[in-house]
PDB file of N, CA and C in Angstrom:
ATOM      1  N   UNK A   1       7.925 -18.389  10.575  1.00  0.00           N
ATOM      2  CA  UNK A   1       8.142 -17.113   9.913  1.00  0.00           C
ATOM      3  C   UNK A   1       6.901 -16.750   9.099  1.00  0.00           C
ATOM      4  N   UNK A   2       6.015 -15.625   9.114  1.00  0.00           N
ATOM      5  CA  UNK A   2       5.155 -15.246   8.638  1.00  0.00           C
ATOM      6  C   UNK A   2       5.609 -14.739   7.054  1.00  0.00           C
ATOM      7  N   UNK A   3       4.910 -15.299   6.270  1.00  0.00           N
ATOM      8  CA  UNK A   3       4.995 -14.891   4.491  1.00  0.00           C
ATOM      9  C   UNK A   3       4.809 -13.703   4.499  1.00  0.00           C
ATOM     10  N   UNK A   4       5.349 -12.849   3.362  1.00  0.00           N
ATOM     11  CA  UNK A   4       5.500 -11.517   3.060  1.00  0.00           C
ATOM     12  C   UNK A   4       4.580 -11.897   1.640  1.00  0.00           C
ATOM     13  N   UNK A   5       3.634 -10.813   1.894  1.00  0.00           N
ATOM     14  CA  UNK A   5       2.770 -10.843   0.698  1.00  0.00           C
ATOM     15  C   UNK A   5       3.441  -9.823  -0.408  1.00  0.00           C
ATOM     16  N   UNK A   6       3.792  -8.945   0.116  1.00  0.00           N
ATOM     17  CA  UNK A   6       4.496  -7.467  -1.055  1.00  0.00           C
ATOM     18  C   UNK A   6       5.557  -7.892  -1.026  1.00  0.00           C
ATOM     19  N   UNK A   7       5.942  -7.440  -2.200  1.00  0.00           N
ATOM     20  CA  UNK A   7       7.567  -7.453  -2.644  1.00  0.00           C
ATOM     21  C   UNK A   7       8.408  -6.267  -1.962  1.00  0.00           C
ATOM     22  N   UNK A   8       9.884  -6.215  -1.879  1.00  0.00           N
ATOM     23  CA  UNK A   8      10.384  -5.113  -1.106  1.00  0.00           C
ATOM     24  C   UNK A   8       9.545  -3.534  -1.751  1.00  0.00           C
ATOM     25  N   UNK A   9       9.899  -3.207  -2.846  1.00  0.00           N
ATOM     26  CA  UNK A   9       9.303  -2.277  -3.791  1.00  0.00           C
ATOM     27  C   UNK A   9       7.782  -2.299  -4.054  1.00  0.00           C
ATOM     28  N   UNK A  10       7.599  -0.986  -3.457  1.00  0.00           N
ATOM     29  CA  UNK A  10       6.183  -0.818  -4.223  1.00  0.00           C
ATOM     30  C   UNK A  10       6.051   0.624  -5.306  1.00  0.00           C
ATOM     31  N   UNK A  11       5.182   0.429  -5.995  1.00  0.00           N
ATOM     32  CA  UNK A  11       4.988   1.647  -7.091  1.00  0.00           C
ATOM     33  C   UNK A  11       3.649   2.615  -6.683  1.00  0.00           C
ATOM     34  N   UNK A  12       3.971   3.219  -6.528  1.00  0.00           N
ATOM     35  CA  UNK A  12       2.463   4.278  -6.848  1.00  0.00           C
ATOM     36  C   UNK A  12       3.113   5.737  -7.521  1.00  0.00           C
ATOM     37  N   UNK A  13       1.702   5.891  -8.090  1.00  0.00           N
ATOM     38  CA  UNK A  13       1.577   6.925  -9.483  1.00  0.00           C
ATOM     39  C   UNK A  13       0.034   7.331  -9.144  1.00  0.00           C
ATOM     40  N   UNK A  14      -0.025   8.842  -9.365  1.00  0.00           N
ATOM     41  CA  UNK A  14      -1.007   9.027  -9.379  1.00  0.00           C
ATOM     42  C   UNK A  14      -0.853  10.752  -9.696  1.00  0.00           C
ATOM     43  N   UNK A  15      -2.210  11.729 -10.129  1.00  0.00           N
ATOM     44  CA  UNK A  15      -2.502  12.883 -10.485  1.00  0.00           C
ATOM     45  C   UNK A  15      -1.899  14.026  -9.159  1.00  0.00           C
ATOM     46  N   UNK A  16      -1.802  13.422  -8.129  1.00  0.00           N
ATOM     47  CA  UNK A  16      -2.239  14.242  -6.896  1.00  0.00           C
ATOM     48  C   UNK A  16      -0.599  13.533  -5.884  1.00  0.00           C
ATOM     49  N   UNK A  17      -0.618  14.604  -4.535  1.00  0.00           N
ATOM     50  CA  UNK A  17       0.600  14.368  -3.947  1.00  0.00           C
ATOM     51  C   UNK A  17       0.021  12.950  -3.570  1.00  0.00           C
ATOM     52  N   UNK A  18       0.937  12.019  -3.167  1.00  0.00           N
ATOM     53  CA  UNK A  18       0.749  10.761  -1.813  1.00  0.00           C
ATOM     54  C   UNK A  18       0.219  10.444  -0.624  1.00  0.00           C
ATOM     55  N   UNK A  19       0.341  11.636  -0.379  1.00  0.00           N
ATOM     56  CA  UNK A  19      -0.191  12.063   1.074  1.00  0.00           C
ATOM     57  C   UNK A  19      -1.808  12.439   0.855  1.00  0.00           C
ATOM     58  N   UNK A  20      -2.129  12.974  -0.365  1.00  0.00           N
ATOM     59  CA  UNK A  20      -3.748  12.941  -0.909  1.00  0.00           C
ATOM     60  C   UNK A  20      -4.298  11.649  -1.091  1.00  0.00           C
ATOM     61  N   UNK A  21      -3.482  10.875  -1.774  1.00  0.00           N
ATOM     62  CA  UNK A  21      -4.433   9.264  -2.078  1.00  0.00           C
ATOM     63  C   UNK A  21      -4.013   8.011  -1.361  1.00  0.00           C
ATOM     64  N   UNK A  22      -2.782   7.807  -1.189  1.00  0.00           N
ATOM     65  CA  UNK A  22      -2.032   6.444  -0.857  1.00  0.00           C
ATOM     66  C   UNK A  22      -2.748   5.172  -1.366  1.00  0.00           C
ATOM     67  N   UNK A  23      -2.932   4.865  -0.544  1.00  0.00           N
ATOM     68  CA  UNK A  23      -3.314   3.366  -0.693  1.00  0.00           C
ATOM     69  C   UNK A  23      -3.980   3.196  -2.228  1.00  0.00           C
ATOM     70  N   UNK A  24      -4.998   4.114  -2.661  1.00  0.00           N
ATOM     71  CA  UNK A  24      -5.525   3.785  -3.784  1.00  0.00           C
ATOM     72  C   UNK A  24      -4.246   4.354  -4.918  1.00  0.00           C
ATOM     73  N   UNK A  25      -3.250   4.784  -5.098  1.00  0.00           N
ATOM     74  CA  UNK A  25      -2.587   5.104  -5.940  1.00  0.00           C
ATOM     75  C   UNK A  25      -0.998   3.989  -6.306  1.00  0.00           C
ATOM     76  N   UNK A  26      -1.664   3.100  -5.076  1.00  0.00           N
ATOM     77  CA  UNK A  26      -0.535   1.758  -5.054  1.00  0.00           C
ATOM     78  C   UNK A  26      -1.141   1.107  -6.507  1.00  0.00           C
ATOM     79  N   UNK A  27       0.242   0.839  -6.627  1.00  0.00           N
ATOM     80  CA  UNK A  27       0.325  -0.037  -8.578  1.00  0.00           C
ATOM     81  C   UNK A  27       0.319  -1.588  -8.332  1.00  0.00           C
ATOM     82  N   UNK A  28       2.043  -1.832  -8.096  1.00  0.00           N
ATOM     83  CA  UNK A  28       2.270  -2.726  -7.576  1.00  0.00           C
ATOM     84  C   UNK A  28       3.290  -3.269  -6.774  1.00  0.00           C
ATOM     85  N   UNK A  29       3.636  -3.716  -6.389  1.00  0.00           N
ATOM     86  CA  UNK A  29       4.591  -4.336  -5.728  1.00  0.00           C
ATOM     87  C   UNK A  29       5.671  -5.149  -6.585  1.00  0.00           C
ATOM     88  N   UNK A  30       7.111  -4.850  -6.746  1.00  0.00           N
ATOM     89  CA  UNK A  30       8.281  -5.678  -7.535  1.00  0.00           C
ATOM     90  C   UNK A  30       9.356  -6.161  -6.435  1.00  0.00           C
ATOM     91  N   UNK A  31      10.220  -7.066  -6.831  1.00  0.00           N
ATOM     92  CA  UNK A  31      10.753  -7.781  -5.997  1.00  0.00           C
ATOM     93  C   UNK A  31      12.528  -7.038  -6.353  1.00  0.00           C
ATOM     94  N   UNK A  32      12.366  -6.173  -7.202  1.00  0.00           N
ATOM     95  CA  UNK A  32      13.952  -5.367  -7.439  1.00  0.00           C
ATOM     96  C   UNK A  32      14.005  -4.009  -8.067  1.00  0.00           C
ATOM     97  N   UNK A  33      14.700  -2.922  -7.748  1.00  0.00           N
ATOM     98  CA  UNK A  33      14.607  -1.638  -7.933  1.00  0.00           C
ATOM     99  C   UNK A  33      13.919  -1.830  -9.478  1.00  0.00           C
ATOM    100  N   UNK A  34      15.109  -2.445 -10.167  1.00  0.00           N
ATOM    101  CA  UNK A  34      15.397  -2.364 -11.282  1.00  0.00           C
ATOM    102  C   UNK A  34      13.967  -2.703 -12.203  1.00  0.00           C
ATOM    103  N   UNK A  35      13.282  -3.283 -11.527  1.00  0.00           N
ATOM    104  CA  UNK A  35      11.866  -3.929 -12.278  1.00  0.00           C
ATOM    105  C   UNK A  35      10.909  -2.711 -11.889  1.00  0.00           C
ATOM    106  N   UNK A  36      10.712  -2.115 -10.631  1.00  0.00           N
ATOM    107  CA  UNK A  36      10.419  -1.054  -9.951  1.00  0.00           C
ATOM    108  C   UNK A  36      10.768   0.031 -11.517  1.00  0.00           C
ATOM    109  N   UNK A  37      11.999   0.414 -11.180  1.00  0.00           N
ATOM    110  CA  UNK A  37      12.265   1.888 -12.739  1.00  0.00           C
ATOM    111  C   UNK A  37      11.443   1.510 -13.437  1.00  0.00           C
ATOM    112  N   UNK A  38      11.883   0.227 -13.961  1.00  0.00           N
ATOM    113  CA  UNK A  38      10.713  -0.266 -15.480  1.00  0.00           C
ATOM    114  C   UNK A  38       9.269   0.075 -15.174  1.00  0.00           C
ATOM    115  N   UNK A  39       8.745  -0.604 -14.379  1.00  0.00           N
ATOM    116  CA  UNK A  39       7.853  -0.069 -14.328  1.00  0.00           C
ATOM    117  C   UNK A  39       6.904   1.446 -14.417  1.00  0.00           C
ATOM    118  N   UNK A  40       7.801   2.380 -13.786  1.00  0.00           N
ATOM    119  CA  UNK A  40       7.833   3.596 -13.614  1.00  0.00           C
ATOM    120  C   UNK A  40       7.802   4.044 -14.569  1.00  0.00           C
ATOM    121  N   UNK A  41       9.024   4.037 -15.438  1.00  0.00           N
ATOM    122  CA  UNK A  41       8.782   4.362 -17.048  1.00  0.00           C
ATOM    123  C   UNK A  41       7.952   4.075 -17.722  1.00  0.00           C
ATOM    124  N   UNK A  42       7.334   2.875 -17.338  1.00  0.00           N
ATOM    125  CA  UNK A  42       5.965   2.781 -18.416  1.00  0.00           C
ATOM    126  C   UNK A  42       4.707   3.428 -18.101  1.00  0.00           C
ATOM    127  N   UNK A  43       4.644   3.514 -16.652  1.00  0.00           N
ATOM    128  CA  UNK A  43       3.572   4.707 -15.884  1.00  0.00           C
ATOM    129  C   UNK A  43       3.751   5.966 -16.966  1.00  0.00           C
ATOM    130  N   UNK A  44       4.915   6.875 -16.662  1.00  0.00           N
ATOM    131  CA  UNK A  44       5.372   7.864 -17.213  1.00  0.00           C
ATOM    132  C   UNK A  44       5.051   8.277 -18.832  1.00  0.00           C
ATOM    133  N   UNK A  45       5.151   7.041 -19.523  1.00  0.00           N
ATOM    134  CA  UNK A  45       5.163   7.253 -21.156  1.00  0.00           C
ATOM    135  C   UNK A  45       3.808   6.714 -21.575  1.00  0.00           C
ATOM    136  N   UNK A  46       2.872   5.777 -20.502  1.00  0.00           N
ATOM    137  CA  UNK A  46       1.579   5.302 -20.792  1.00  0.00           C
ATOM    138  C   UNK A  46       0.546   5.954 -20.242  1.00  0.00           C
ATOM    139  N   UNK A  47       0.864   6.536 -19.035  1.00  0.00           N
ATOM    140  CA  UNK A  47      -0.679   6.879 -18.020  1.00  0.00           C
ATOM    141  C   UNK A  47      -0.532   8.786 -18.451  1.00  0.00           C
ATOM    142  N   UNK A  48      -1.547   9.539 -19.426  1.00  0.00           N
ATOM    143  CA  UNK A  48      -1.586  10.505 -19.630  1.00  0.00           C
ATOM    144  C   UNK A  48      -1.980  11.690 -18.634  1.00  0.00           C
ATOM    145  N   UNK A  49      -2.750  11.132 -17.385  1.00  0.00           N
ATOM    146  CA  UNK A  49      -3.122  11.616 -16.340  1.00  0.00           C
ATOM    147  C   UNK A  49      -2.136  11.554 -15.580  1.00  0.00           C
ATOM    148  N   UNK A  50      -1.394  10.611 -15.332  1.00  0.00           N
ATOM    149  CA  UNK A  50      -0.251  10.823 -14.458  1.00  0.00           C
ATOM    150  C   UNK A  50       0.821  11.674 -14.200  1.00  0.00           C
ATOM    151  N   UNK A  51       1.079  12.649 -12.897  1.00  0.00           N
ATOM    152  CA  UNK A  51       1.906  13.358 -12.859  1.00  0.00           C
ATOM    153  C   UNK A  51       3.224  12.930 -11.718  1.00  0.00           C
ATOM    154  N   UNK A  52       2.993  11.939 -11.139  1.00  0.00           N
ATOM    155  CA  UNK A  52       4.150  11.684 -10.519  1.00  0.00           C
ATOM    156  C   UNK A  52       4.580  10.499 -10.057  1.00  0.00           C
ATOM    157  N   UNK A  53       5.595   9.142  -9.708  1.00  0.00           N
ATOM    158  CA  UNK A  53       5.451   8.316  -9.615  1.00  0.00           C
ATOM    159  C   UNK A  53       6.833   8.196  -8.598  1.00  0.00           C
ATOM    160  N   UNK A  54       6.097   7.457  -7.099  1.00  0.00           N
ATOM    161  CA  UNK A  54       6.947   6.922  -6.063  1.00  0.00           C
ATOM    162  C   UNK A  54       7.514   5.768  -6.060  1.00  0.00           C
ATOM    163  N   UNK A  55       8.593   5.913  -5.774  1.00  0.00           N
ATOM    164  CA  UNK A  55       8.872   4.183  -5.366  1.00  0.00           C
ATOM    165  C   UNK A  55       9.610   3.706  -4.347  1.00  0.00           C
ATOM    166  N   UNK A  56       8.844   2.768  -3.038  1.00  0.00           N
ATOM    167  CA  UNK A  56       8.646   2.670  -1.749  1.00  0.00           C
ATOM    168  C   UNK A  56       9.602   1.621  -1.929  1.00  0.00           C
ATOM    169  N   UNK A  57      10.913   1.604  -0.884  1.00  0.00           N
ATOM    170  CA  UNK A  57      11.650   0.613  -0.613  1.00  0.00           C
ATOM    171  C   UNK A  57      11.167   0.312   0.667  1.00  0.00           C
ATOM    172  N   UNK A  58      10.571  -0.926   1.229  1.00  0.00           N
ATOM    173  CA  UNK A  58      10.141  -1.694   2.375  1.00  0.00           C
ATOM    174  C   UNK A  58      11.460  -1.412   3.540  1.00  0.00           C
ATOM    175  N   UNK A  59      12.168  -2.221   2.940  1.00  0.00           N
ATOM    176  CA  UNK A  59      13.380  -2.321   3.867  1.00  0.00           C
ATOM    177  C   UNK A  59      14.147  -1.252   4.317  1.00  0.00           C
ATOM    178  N   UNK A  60      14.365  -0.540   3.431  1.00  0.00           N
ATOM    179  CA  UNK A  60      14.973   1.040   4.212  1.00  0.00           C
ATOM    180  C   UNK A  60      13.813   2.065   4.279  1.00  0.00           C
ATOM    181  N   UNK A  61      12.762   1.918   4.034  1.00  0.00           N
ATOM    182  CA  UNK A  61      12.106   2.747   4.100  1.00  0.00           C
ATOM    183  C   UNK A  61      12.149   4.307   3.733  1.00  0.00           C
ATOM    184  N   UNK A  62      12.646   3.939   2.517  1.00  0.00           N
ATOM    185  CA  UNK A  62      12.845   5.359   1.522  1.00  0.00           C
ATOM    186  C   UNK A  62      12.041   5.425  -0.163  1.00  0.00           C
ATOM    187  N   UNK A  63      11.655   6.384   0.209  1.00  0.00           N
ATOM    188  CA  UNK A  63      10.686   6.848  -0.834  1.00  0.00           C
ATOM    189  C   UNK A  63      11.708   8.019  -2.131  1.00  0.00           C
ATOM    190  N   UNK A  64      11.997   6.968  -3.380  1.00  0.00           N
ATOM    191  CA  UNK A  64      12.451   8.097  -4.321  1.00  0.00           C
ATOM    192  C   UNK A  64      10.693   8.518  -5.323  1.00  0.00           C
ATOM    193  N   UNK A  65      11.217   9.883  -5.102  1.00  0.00           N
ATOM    194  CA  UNK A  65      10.198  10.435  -5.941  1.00  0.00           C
ATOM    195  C   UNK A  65      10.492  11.030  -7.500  1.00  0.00           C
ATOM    196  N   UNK A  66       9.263  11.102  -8.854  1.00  0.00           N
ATOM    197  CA  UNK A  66       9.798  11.531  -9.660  1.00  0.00           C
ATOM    198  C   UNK A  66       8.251  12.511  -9.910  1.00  0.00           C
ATOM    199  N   UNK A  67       8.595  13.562 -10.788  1.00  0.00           N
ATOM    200  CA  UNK A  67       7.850  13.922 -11.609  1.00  0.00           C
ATOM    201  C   UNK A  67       7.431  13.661 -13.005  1.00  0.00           C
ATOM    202  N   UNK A  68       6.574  13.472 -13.526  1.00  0.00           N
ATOM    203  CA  UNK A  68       6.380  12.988 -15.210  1.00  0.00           C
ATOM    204  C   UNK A  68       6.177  14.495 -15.855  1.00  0.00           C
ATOM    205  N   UNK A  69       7.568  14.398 -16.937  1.00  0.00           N
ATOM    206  CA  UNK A  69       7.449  15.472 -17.805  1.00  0.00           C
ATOM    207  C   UNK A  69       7.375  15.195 -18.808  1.00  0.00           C
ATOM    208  N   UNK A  70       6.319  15.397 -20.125  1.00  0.00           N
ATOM    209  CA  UNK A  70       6.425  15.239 -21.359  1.00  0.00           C
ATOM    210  C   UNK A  70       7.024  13.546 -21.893  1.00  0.00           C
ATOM    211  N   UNK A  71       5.943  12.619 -20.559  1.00  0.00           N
ATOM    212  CA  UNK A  71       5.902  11.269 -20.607  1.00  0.00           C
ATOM    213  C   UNK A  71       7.727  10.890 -20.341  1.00  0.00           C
ATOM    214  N   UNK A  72       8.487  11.185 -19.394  1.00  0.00           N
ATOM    215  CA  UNK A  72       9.624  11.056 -19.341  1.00  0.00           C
ATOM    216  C   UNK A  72       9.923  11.418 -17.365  1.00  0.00           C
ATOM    217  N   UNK A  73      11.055  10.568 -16.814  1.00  0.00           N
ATOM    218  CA  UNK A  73      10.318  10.995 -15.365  1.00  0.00           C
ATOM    219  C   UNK A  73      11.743  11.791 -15.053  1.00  0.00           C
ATOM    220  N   UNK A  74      11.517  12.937 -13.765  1.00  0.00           N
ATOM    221  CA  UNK A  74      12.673  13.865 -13.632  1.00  0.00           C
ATOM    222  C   UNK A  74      12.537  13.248 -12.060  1.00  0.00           C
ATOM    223  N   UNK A  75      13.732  12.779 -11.328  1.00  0.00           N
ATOM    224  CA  UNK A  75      13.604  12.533  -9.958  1.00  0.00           C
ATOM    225  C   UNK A  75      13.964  13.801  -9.604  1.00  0.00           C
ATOM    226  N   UNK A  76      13.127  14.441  -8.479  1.00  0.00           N
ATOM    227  CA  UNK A  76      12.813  15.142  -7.395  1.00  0.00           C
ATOM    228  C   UNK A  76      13.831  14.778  -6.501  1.00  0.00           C
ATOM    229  N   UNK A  77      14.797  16.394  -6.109  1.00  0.00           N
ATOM    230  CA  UNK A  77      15.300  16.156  -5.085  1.00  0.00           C
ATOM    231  C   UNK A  77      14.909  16.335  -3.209  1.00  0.00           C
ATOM    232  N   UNK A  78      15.366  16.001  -2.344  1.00  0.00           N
ATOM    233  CA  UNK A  78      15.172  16.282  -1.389  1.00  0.00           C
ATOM    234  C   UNK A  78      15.584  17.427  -0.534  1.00  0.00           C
ATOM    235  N   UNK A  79      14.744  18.366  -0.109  1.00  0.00           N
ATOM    236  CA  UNK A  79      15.104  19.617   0.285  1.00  0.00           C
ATOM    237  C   UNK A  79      15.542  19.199   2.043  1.00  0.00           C
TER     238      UNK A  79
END
């Protein structure tokens, strides 16, 4: 069985959509949603440049998105 280097969850945050930066706007990789949010929130209330922050589930392959408002994050719904 080949090792999994990333955790299921990955984070990226960055100024610009996803589809503009990817790879360089990857944070990090967490092993549970729940460490994933945390993280997010601290993007949100720490990174002043930051306007939006993804978070990539491996396994289902779903991307929740948020916006950062006034260091606080609003999830984005899906149209």
């Amino acid at each position: 069985m080949r090792k999994q280097y990333l955790n299921r969850f990955a984070v990226f945050s960055g100024a610009y959509n996803l589809m503009m930066g990817g790879a360089k706007d990857f944070k990090e990789s967490l092993s549970t949603k729940q460490t994933a949010e945390e993280m997010a929130k601290e993007i949100a209330r720490d990174e002043c440049f930051a306007r939006w922050v993804q978070i990539f589930d491996k396994v289902t392959d779903q991307i929740t998105t948020y916006r950062i408002v006034d260091g606080e994050l609003k999830q984005e719904e899906c149209e």
